[in-house]
C-alpha atoms as a PDB file:
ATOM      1  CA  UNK A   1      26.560  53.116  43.051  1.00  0.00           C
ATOM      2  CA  UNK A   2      24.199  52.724  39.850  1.00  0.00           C
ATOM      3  CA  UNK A   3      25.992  53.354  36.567  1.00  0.00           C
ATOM      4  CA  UNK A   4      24.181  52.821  32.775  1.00  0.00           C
ATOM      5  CA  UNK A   5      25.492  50.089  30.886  1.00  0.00           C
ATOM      6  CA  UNK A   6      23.632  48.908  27.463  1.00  0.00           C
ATOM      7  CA  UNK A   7      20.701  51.765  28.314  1.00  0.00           C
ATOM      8  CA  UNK A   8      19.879  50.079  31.680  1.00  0.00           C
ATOM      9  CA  UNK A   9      20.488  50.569  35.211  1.00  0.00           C
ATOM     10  CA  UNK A  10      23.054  48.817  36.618  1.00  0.00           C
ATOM     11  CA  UNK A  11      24.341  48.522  40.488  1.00  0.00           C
ATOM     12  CA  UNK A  12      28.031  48.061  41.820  1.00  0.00           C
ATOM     13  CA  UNK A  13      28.430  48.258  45.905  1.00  0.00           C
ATOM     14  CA  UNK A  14      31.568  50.292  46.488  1.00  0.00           C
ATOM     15  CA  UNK A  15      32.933  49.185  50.166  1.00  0.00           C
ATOM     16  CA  UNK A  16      31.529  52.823  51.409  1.00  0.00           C
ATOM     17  CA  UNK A  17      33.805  54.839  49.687  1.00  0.00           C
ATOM     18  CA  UNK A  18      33.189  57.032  46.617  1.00  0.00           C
ATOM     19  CA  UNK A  19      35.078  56.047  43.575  1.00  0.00           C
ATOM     20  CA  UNK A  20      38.323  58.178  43.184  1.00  0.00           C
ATOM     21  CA  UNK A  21      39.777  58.283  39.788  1.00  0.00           C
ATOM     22  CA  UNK A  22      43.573  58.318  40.780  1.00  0.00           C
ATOM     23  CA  UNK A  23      43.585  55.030  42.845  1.00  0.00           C
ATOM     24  CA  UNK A  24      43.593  51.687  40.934  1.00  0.00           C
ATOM     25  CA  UNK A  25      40.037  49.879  40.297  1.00  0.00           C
ATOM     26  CA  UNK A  26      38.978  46.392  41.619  1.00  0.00           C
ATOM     27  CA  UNK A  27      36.120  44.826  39.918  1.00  0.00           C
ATOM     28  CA  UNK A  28      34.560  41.505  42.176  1.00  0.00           C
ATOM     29  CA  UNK A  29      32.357  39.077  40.113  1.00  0.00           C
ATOM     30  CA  UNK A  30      29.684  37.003  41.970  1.00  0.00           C
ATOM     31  CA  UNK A  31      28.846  33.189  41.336  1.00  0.00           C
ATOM     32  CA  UNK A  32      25.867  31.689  39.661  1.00  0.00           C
ATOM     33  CA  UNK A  33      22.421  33.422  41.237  1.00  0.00           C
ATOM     34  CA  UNK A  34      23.768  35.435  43.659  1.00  0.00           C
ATOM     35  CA  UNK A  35      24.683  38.866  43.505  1.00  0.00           C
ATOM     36  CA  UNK A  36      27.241  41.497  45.260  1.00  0.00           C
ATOM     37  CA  UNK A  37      26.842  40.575  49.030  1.00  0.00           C
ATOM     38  CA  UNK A  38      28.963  37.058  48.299  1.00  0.00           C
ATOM     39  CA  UNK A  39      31.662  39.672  48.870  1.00  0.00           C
ATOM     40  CA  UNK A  40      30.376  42.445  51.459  1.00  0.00           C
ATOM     41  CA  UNK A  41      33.557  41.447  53.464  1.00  0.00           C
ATOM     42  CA  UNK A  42      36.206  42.081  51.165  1.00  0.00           C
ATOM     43  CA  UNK A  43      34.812  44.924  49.450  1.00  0.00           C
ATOM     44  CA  UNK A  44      35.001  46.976  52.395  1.00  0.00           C
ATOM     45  CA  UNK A  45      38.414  46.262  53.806  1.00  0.00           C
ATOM     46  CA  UNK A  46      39.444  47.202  49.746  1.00  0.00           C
ATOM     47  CA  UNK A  47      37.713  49.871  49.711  1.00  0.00           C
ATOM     48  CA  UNK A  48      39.354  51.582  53.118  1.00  0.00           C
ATOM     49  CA  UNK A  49      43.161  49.997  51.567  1.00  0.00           C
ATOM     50  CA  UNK A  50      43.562  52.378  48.526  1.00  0.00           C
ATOM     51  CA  UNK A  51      41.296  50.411  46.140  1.00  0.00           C
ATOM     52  CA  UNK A  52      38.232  51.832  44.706  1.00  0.00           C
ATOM     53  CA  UNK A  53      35.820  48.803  44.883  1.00  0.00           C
ATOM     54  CA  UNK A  54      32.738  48.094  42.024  1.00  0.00           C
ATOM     55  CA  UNK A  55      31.025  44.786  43.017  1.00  0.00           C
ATOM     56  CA  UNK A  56      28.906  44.476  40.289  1.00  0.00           C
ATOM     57  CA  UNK A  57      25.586  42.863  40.200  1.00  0.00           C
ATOM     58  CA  UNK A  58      25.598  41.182  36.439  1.00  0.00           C
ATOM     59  CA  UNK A  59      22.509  41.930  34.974  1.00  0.00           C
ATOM     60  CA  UNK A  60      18.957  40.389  35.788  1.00  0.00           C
ATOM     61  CA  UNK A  61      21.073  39.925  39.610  1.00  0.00           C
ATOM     62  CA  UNK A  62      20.538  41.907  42.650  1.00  0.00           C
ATOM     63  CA  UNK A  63      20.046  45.165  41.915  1.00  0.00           C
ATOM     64  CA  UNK A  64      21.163  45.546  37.994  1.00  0.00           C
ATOM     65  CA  UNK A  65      18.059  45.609  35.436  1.00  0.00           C
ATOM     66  CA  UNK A  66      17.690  43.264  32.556  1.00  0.00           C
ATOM     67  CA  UNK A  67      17.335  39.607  31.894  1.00  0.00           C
ATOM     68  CA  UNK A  68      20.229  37.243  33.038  1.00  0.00           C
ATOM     69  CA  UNK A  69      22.887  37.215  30.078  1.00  0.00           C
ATOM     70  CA  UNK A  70      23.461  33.359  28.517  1.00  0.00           C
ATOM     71  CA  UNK A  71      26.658  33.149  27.947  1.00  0.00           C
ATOM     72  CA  UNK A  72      30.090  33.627  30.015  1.00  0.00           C
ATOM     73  CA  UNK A  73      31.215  35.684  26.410  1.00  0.00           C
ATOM     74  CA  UNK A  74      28.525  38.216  26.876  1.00  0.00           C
ATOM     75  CA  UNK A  75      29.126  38.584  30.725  1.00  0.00           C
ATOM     76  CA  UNK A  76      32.459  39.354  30.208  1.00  0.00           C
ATOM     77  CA  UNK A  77      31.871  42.035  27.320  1.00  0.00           C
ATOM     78  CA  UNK A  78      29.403  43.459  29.574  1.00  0.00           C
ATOM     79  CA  UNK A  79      31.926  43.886  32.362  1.00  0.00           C
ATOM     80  CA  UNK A  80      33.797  45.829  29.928  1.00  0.00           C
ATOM     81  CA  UNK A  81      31.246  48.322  29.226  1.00  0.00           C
ATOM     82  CA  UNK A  82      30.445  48.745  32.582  1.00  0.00           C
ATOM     83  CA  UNK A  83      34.118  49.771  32.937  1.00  0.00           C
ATOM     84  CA  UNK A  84      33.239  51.796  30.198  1.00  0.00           C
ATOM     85  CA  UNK A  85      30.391  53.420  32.012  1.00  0.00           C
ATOM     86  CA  UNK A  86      32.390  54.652  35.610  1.00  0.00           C
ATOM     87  CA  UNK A  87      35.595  55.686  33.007  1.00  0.00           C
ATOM     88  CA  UNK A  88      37.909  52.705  34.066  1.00  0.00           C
ATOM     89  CA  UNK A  89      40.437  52.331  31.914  1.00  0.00           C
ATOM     90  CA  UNK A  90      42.202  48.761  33.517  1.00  0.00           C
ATOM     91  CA  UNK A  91      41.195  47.037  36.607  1.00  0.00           C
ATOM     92  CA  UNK A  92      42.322  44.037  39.010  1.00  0.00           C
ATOM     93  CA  UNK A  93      39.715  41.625  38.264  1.00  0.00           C
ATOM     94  CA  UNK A  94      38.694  38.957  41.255  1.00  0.00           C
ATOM     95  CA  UNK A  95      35.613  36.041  40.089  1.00  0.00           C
ATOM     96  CA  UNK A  96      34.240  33.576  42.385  1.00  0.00           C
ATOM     97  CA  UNK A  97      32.916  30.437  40.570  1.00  0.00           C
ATOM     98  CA  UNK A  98      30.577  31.212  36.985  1.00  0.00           C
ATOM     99  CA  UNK A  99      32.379  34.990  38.142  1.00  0.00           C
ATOM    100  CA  UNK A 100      35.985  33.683  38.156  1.00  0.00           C
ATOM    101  CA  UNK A 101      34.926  32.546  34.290  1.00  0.00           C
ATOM    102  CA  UNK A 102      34.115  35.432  33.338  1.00  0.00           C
ATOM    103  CA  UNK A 103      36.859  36.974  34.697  1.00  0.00           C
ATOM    104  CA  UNK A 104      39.205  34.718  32.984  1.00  0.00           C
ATOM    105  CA  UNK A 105      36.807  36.124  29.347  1.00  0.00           C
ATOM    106  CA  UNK A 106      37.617  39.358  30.227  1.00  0.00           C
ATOM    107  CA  UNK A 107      41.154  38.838  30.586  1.00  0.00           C
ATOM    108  CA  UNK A 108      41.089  36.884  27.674  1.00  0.00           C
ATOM    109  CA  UNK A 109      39.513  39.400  25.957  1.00  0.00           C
ATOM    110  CA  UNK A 110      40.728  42.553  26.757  1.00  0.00           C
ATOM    111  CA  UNK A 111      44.280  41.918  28.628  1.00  0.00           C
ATOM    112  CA  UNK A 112      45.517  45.412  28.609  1.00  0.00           C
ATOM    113  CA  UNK A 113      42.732  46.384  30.594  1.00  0.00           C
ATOM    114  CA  UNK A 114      43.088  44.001  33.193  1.00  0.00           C
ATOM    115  CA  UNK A 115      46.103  44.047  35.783  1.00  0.00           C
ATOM    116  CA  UNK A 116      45.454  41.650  37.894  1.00  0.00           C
ATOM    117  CA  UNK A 117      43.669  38.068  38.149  1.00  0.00           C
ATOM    118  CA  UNK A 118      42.199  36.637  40.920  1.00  0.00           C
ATOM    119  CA  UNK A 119      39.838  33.373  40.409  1.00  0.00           C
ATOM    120  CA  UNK A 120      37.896  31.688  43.466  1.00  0.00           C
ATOM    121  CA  UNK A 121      36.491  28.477  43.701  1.00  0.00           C
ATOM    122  CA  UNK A 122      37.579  28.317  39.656  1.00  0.00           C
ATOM    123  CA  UNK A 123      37.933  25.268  37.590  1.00  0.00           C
ATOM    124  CA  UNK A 124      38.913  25.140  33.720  1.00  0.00           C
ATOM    125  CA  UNK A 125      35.369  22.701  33.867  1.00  0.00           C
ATOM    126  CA  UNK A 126      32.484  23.748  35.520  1.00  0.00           C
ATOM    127  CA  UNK A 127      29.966  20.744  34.678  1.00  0.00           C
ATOM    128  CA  UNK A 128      26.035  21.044  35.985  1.00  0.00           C
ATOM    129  CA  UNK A 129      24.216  17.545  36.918  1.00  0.00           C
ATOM    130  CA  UNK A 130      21.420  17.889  34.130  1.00  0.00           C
ATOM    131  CA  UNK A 131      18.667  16.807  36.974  1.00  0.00           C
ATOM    132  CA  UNK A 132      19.964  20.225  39.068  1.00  0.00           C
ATOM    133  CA  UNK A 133      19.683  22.293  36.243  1.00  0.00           C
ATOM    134  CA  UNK A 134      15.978  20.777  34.989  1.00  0.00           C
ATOM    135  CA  UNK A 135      15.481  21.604  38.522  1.00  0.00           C
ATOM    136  CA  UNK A 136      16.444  25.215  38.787  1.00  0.00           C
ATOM    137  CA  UNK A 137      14.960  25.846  34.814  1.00  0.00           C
ATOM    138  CA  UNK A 138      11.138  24.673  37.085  1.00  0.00           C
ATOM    139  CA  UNK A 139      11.766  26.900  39.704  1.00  0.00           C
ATOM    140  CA  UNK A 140      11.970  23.902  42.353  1.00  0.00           C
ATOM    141  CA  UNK A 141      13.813  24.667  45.330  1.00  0.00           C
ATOM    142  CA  UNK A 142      15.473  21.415  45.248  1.00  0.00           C
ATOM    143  CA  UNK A 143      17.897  23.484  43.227  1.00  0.00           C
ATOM    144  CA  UNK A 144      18.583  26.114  45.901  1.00  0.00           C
ATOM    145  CA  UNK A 145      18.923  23.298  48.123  1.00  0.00           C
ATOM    146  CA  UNK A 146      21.425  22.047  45.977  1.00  0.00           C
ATOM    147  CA  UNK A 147      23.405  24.184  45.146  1.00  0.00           C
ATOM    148  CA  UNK A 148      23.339  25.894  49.019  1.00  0.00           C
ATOM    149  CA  UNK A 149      24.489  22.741  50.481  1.00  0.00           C
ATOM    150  CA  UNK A 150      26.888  21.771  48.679  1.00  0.00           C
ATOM    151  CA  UNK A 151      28.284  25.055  48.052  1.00  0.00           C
ATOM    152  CA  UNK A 152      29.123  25.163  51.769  1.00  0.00           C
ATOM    153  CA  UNK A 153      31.749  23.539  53.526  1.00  0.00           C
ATOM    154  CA  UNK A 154      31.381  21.588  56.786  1.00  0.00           C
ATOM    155  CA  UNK A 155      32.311  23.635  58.858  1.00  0.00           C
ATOM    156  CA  UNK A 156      29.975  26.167  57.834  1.00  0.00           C
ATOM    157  CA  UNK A 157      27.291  23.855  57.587  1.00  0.00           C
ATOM    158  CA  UNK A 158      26.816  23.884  61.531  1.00  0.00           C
ATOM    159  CA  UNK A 159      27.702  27.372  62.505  1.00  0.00           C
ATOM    160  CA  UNK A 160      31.153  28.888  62.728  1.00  0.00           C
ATOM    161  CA  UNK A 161      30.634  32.578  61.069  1.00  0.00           C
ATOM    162  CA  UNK A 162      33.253  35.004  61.464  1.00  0.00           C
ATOM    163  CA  UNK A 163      30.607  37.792  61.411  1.00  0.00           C
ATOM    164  CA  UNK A 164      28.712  37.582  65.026  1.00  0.00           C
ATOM    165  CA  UNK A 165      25.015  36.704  64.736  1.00  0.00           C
ATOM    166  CA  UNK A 166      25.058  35.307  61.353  1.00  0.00           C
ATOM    167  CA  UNK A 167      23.788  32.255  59.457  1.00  0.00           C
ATOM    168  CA  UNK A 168      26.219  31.556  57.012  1.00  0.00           C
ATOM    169  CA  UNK A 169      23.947  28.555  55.233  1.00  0.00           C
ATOM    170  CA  UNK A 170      20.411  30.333  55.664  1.00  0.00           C
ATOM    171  CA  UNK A 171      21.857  33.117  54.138  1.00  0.00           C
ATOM    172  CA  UNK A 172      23.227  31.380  51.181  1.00  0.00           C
ATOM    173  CA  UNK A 173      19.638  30.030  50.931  1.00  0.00           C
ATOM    174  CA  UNK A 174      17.814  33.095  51.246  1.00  0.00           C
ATOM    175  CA  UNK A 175      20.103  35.083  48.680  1.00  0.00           C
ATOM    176  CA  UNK A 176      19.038  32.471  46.145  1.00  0.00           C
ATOM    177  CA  UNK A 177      15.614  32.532  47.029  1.00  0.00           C
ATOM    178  CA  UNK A 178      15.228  36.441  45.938  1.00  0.00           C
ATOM    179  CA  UNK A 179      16.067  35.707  42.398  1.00  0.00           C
ATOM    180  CA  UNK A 180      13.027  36.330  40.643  1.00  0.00           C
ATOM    181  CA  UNK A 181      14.516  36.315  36.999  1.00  0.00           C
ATOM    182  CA  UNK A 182      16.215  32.802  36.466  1.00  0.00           C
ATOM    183  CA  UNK A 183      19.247  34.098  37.030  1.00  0.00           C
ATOM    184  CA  UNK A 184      19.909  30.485  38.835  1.00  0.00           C
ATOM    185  CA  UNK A 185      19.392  28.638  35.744  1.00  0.00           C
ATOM    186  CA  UNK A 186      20.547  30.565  33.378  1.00  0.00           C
ATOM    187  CA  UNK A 187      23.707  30.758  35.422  1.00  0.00           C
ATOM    188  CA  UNK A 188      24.067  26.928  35.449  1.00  0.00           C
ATOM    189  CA  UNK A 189      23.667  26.173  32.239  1.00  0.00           C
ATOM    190  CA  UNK A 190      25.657  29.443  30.853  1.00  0.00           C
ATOM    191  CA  UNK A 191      29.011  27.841  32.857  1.00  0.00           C
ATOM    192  CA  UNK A 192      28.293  24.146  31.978  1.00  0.00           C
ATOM    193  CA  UNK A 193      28.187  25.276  28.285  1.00  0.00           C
ATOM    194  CA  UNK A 194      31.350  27.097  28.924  1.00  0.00           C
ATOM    195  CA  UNK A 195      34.098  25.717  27.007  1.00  0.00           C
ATOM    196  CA  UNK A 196      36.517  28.027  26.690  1.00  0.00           C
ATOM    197  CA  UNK A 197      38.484  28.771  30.242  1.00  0.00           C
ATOM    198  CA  UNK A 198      41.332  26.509  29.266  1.00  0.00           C
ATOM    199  CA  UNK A 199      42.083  28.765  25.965  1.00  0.00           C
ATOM    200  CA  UNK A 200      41.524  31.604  27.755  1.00  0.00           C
ATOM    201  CA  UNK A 201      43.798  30.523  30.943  1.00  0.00           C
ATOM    202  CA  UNK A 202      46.694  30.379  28.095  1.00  0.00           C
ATOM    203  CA  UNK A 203      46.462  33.583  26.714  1.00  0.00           C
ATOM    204  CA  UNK A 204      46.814  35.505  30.563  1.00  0.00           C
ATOM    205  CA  UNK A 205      49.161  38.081  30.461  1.00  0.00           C
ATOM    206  CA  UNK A 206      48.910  39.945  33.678  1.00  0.00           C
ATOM    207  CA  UNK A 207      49.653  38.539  37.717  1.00  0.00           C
ATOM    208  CA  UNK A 208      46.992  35.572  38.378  1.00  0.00           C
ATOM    209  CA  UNK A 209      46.257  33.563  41.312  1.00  0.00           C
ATOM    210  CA  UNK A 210      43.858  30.600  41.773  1.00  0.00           C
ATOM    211  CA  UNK A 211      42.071  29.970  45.553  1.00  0.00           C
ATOM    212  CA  UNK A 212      40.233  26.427  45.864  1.00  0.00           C
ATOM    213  CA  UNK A 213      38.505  25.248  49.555  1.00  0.00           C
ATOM    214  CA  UNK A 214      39.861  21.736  50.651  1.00  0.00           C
ATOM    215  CA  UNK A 215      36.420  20.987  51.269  1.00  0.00           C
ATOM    216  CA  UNK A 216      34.865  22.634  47.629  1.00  0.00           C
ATOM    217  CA  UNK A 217      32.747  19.912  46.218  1.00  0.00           C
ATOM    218  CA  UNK A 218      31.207  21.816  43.696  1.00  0.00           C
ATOM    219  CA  UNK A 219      34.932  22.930  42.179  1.00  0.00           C
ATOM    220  CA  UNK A 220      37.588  20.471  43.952  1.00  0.00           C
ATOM    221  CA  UNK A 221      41.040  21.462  44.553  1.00  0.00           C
ATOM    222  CA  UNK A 222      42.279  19.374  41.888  1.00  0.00           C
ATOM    223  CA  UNK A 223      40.525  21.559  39.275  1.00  0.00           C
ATOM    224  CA  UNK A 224      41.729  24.627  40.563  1.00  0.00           C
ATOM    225  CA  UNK A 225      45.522  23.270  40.393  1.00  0.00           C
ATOM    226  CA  UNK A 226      44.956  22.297  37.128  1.00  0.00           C
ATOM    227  CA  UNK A 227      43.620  25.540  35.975  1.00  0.00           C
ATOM    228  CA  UNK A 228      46.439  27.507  38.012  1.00  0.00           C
ATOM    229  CA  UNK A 229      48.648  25.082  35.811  1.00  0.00           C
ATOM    230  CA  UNK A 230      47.291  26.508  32.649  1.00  0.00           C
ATOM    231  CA  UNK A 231      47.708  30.079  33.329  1.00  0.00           C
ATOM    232  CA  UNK A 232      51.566  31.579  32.605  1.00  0.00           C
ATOM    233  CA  UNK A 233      52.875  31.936  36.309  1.00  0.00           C
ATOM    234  CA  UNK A 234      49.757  31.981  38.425  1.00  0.00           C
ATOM    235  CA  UNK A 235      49.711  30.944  41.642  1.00  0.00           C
ATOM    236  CA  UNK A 236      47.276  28.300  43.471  1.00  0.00           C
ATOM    237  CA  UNK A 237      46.057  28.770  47.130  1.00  0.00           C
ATOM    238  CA  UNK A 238      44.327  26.039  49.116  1.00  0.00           C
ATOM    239  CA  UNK A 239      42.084  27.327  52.556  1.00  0.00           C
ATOM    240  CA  UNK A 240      42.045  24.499  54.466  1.00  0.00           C
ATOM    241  CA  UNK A 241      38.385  23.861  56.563  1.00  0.00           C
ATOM    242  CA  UNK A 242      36.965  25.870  53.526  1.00  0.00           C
ATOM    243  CA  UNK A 243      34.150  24.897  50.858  1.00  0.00           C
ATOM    244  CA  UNK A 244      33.270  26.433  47.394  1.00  0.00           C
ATOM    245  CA  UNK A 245      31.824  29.699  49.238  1.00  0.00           C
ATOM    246  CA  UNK A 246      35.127  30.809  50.585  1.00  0.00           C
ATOM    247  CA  UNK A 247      34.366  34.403  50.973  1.00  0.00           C
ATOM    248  CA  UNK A 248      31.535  33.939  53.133  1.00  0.00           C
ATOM    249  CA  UNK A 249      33.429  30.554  54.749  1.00  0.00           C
ATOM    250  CA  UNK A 250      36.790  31.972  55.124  1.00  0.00           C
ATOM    251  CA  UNK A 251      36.515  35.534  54.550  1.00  0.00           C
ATOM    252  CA  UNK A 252      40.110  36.666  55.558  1.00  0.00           C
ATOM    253  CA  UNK A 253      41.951  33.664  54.100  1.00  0.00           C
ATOM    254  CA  UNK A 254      40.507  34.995  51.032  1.00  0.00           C
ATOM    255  CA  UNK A 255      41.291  38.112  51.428  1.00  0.00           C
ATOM    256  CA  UNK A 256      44.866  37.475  52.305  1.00  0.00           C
ATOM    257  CA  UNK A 257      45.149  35.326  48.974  1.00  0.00           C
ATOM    258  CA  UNK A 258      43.648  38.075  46.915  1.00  0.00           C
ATOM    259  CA  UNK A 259      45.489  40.838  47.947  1.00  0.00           C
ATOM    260  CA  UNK A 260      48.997  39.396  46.372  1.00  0.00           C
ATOM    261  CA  UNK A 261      46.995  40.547  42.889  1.00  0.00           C
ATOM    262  CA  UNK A 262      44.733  42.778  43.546  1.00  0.00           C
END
């Protein structure tokens, strides 16, 4: 669905299913350069379970206009207004990596209008090598490379997909590949300049849960404990044979984690 958020277009895939007003809202949040596909899987089985779905592209992503936004702050006031925009008064909230930060903003920032928590591949750090993000700021694909590879577990590295006839790596490369707008770079060095997750974690007041990969090498386990640690009663999940891009890796381990909040 488009809505209009700050005067421009914006896009949210919905699972299928038209939004209905008297079932509770879900809002998904993508990582760093990629859009709303990272969660195609889950959307749908949401959207068919008595959710109403909005997978937002953030802007200057996918299919939302508008320059990538700098900072985790302003992505998280713009989720707001674009829960604003479709008349959303609180919503379940689920982020994977830069979109499990902002998640944790919004929650931070508005926490009566968010009801549930769900953070993926989240650490209370999210530090960028400065040589990957000189890359991705040139435009060299060493920084798709990058950030493809290791964003991938093994497993996935040499086949495995859940979803017959797909390529779960190639995919992850070509998805980066279509940004056009530096949304890659901007991305990277909006969440390594991000210092506030641990304040925020504090200040949760609804049902939060944080899922790591055993095999995440971009966000280890370790940091996701130790965020879980900071929240007030979260929860922390560990897929096993799972990297950072569990809901493409793992799709219905992740699922069955995020439904316990969502």
């Amino acid at each position: 669905m488009e809505l209009r958020v700050d005067g421009r277009t914006a896009f949210a895939a919905t699972g299928g299913r038209a939004r209905d007003p008297s079932i509770p809202d879900v809002v998904l949040l993508h990582g760093a350069g990629m859009d709303h596909t990272a969660w195609t899987l889950q959307a749908r089985y949401l959207a068919h379970h008595g959710r109403n779905v909005l997978a937002l592209d953030l802007p200057g992503h996918g299919r939302s206009q508008g320059a990538p936004l700098g900072s985790i702050a302003d992505m998280a006031g713009w989720v707001l207004r674009a829960l604003d925009a479709v008349g959303s008064d609180a919503a379940a909230l689920a982020g994977h990596s830069m979109g499990a930060l902002v998640a944790l903003a919004t929650a931070a920032a508005a926490p009566g209008r968010v009801r549930g928590l769900a953070l993926l591949g989240a650490a209370a750090s999210m530090p960028v090598h400065p040589d990957l993000l000189e890359a991705a700021r040139a435009g060299d694909h060493a920084a798709i490379d990058l950030v493809a590879y290791w964003g991938f577990g093994r497993r996935a590295q040499l086949g495995g997909a859940q979803a017959p006839g797909t390529w779960m790596l190639g995919g992850g490369i070509r998805l980066l590949e279509r940004d056009a707008r530096g949304a890659l770079a901007t991305d990277l060095a909006a969440c390594a300049a991000h210092g506030d997750a641990l304040a925020h974690a504090a200040s949760v007041a609804c049902p939060a849960l944080v899922v790591s990969g055993a095999q995440d090498r971009m966000t280890p386990p370790r940091g996701g404990r130790a965020l879980a640690a900071a929240i007030p009663g979260a929860r922390f999940v560990e897929i096993p044979a799972c990297g950072h891009m569990m809901t493409i890796e793992q799709p219905d381990l992740a699922l069955d984690a995020m439904k316990e909040v969502l």
